[in-house]
N, C-alpha and C. Protein backbone atom coordinates (compact mmCIF):
# COMPACT_ATOMS: atom_id res chain seq x y z
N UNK A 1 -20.40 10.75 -8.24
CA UNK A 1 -19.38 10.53 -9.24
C UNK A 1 -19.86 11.06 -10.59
N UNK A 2 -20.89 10.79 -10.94
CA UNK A 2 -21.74 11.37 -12.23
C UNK A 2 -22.31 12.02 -12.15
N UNK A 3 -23.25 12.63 -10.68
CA UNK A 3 -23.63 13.66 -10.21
C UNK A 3 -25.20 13.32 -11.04
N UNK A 4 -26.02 11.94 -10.88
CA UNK A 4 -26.68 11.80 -11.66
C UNK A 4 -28.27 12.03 -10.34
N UNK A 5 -28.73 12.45 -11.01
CA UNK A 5 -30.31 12.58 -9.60
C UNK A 5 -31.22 11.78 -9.84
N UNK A 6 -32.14 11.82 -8.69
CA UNK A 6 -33.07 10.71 -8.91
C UNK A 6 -34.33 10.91 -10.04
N UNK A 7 -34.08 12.35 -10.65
CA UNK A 7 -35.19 12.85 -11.89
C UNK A 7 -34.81 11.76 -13.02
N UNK A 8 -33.33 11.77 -13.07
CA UNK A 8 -32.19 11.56 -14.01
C UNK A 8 -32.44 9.41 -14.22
N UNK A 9 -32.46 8.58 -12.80
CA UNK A 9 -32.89 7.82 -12.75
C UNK A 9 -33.89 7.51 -13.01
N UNK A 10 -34.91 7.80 -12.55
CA UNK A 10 -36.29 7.48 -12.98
C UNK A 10 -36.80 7.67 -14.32
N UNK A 11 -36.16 8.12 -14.99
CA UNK A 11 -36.39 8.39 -16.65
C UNK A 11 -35.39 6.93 -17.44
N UNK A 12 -34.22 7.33 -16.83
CA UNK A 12 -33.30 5.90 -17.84
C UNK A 12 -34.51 4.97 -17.18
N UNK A 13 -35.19 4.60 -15.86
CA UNK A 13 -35.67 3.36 -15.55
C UNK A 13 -37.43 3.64 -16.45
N UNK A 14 -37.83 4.05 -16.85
CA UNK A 14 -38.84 4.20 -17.60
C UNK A 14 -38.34 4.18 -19.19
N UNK A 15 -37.65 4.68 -19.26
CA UNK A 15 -36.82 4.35 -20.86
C UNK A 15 -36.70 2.73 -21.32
N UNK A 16 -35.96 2.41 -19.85
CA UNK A 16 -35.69 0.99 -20.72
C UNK A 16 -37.35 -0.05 -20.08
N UNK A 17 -37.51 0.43 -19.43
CA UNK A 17 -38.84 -0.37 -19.25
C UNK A 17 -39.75 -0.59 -20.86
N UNK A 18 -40.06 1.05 -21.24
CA UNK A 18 -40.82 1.02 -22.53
C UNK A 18 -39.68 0.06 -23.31
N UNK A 19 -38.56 0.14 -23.41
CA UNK A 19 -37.71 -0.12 -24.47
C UNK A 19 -37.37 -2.03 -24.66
N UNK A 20 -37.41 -2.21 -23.34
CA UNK A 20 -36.88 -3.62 -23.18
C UNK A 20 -38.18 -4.09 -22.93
N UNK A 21 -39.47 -4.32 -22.13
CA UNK A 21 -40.23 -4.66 -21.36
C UNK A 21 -40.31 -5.54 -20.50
N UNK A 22 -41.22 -5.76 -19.24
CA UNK A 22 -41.65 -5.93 -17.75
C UNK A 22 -41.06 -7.19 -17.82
N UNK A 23 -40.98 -8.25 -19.09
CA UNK A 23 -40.33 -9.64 -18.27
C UNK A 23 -39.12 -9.16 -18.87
N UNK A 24 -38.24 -8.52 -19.17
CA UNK A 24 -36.89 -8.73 -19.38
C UNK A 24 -36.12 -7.61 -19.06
N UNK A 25 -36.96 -7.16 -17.93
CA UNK A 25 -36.14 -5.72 -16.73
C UNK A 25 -35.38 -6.65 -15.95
N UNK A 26 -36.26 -7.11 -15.16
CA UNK A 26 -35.56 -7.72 -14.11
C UNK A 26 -33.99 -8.42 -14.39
N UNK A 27 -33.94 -9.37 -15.94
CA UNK A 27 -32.57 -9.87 -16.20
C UNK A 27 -31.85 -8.92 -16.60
N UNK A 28 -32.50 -7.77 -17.23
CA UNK A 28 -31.27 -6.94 -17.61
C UNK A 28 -30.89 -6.13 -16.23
N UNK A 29 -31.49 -5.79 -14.88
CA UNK A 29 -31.41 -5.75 -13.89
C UNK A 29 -30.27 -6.18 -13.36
N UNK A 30 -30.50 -7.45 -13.24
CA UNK A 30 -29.15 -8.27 -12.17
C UNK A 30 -28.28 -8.29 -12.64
N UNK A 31 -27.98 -8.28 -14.56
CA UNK A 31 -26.71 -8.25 -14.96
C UNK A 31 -25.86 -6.73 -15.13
N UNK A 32 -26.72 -6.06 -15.30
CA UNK A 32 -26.26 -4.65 -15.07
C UNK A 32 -25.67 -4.62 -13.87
N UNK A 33 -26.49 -4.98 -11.98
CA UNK A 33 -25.68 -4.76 -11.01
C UNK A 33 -24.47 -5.81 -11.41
N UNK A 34 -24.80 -6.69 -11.60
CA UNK A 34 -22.87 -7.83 -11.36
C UNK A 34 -21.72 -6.85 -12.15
N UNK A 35 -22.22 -6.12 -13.58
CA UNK A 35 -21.03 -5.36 -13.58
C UNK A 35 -21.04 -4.25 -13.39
N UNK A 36 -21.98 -3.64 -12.63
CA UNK A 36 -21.12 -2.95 -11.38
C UNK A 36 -20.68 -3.01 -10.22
N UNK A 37 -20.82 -4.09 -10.23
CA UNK A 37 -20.50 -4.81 -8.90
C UNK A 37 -18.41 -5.05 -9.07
N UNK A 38 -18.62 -5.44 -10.58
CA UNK A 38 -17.28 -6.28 -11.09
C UNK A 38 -16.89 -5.06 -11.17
N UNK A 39 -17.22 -3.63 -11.60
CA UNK A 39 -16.82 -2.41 -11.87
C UNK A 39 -15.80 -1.59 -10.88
N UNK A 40 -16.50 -1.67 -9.55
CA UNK A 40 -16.51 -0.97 -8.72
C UNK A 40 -15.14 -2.08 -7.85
N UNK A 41 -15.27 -3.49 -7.74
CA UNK A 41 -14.10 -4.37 -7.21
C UNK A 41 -12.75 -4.24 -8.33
N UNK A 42 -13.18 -4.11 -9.67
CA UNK A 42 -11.84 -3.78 -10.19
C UNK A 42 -11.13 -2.34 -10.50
N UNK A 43 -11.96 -1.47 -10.07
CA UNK A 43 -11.91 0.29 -9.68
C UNK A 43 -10.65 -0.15 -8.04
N UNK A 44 -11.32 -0.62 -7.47
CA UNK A 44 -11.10 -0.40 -5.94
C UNK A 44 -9.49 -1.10 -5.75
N UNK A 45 -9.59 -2.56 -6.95
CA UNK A 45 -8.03 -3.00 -6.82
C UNK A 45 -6.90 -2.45 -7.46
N UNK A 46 -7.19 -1.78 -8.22
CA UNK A 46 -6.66 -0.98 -9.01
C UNK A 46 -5.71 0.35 -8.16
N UNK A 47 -6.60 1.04 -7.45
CA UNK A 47 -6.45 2.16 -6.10
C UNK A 47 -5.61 1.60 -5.54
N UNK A 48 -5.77 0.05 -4.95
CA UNK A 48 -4.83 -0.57 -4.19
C UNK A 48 -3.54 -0.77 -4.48
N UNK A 49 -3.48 -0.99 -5.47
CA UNK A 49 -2.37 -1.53 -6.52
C UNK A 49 -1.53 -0.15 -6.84
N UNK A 50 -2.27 0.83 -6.74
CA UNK A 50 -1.22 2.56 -6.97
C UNK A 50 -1.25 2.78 -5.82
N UNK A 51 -1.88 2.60 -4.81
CA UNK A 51 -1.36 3.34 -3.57
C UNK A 51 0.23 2.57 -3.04
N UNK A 52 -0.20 1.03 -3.43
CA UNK A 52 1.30 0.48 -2.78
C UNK A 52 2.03 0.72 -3.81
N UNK A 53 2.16 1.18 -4.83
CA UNK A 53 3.63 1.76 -5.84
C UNK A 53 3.89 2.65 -5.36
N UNK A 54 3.07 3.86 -4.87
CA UNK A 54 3.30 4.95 -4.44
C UNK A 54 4.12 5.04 -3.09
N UNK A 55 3.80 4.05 -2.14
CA UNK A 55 4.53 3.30 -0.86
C UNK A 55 5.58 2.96 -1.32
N UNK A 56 5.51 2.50 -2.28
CA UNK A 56 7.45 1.64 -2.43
C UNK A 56 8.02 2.79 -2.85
N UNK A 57 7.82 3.46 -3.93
CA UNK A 57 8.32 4.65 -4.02
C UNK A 57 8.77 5.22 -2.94
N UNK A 58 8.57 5.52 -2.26
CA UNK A 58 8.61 6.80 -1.15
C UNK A 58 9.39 5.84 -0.28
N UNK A 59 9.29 4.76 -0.22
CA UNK A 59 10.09 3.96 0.56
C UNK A 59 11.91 3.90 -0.12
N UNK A 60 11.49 3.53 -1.30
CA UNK A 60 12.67 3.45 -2.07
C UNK A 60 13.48 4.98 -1.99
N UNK A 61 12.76 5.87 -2.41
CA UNK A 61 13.74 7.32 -2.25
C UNK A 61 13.82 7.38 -0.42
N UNK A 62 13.31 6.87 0.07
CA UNK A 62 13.76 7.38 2.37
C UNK A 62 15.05 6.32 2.03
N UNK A 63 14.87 5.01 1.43
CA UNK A 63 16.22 4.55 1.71
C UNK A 63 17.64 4.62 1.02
N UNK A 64 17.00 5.23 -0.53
CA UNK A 64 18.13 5.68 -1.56
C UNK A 64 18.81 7.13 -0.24
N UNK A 65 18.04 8.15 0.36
CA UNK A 65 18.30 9.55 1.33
C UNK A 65 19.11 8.64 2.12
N UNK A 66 19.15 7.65 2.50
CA UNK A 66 19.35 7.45 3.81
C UNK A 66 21.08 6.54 3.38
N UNK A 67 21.04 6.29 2.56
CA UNK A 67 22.33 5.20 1.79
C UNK A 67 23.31 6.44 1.43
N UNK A 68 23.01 7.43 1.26
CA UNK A 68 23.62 8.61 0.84
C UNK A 68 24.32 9.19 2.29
N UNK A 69 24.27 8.69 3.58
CA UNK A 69 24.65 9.24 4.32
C UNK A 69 25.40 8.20 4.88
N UNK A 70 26.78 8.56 4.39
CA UNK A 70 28.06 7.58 4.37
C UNK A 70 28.74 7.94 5.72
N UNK A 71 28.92 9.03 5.72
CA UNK A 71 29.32 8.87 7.59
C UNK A 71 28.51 8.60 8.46
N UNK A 72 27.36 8.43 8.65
CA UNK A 72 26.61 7.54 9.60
C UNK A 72 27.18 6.12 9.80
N UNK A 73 27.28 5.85 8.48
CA UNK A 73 28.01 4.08 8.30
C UNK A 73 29.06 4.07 9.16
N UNK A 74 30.18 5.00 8.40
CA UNK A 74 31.47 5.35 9.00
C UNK A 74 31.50 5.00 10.62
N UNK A 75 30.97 5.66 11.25
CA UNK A 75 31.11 6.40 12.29
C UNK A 75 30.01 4.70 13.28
N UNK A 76 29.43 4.52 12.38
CA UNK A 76 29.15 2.99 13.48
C UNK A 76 29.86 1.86 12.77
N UNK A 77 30.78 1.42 11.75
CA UNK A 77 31.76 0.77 11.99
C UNK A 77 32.79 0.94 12.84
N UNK A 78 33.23 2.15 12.68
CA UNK A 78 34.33 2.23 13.51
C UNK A 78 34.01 2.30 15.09
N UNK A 79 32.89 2.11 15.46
CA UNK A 79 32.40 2.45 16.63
C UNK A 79 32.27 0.27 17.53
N UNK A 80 31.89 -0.21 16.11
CA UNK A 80 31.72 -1.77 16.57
C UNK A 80 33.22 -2.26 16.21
N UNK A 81 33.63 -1.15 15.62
CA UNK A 81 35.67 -2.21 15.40
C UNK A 81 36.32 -2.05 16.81
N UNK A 82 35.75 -0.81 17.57
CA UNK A 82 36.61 -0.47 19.07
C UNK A 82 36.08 -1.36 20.23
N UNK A 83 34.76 -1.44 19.97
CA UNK A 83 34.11 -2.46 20.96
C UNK A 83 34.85 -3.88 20.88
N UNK A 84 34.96 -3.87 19.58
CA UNK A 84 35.58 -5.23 19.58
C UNK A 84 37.01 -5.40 20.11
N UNK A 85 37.43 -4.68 19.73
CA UNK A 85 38.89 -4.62 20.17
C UNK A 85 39.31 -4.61 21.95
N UNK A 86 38.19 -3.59 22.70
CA UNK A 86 38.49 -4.19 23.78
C UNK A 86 37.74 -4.84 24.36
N UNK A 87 38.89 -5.37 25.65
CA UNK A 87 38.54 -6.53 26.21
C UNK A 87 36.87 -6.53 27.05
N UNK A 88 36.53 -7.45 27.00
CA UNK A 88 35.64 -7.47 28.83
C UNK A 88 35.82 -7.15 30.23
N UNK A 89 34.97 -6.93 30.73
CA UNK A 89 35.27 -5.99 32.25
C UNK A 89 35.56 -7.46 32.66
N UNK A 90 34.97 -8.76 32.72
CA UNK A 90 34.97 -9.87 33.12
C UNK A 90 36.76 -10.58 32.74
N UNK A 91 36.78 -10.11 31.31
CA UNK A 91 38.13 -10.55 30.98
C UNK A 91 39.58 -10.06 31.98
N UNK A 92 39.18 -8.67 32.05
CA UNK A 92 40.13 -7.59 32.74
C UNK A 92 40.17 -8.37 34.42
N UNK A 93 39.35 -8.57 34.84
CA UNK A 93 39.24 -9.21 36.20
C UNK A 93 39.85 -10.58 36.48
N UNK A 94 39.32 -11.25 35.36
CA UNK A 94 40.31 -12.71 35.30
C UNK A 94 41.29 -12.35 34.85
N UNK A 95 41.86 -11.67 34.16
CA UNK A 95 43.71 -11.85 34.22
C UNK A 95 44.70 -10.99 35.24
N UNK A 96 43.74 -10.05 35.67
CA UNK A 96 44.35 -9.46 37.32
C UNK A 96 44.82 -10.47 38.29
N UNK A 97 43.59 -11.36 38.65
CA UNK A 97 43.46 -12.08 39.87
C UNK A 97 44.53 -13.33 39.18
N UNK A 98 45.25 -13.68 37.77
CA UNK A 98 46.20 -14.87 37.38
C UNK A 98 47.41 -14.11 37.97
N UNK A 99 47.54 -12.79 37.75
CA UNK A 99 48.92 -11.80 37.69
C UNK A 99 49.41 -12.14 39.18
């Protein structure tokens, strides 16, 4: 990500050694990892958080495409108004066998 090498490391870790010294590496140590620790979990939720906008998006325009196609509708209402309208094969049989 920073493209940083281990020449590159070993100098910041000798820097702050001279700079800070041997008893107060170690604390500046562990608090440095927690925020990158905190760095890298609020990097990562973040990603999460745009990838699913990006999902609804794309969801939202397939179903805005898809609402736009008015004779599809058409064409299966009128398809469940005829079903309805006729009878049952069961119906058709019971009022033969009354006749």
């Amino acid at each position: 990500m920073f493209d940083i090498g281990f020449f590159e490391i070993g100098l910041i870790a000798t820097v702050t050694l001279i700079v800070v010294g041997p008893e107060k590496l170690p604390i500046i140590a562990k608090k440095a990892g927690l925020m990158l620790g905190r760095t890298k979990h609020f990097v990562s939720q973040i990603k999460t958080d745009i990838d699913q906008q990006i999902k609804a998006e794309e969801l939202k325009t397939i179903l805005d495409e898809q609402a736009k196609i008015t004779g599809l509708e058409e064409i299966l209402e009128e398809r469940l108004d005829l079903d309805k309208e006729k009878p049952a094969k069961s119906q058709l049989k019971n009022s033969d066998k009354i006749d």
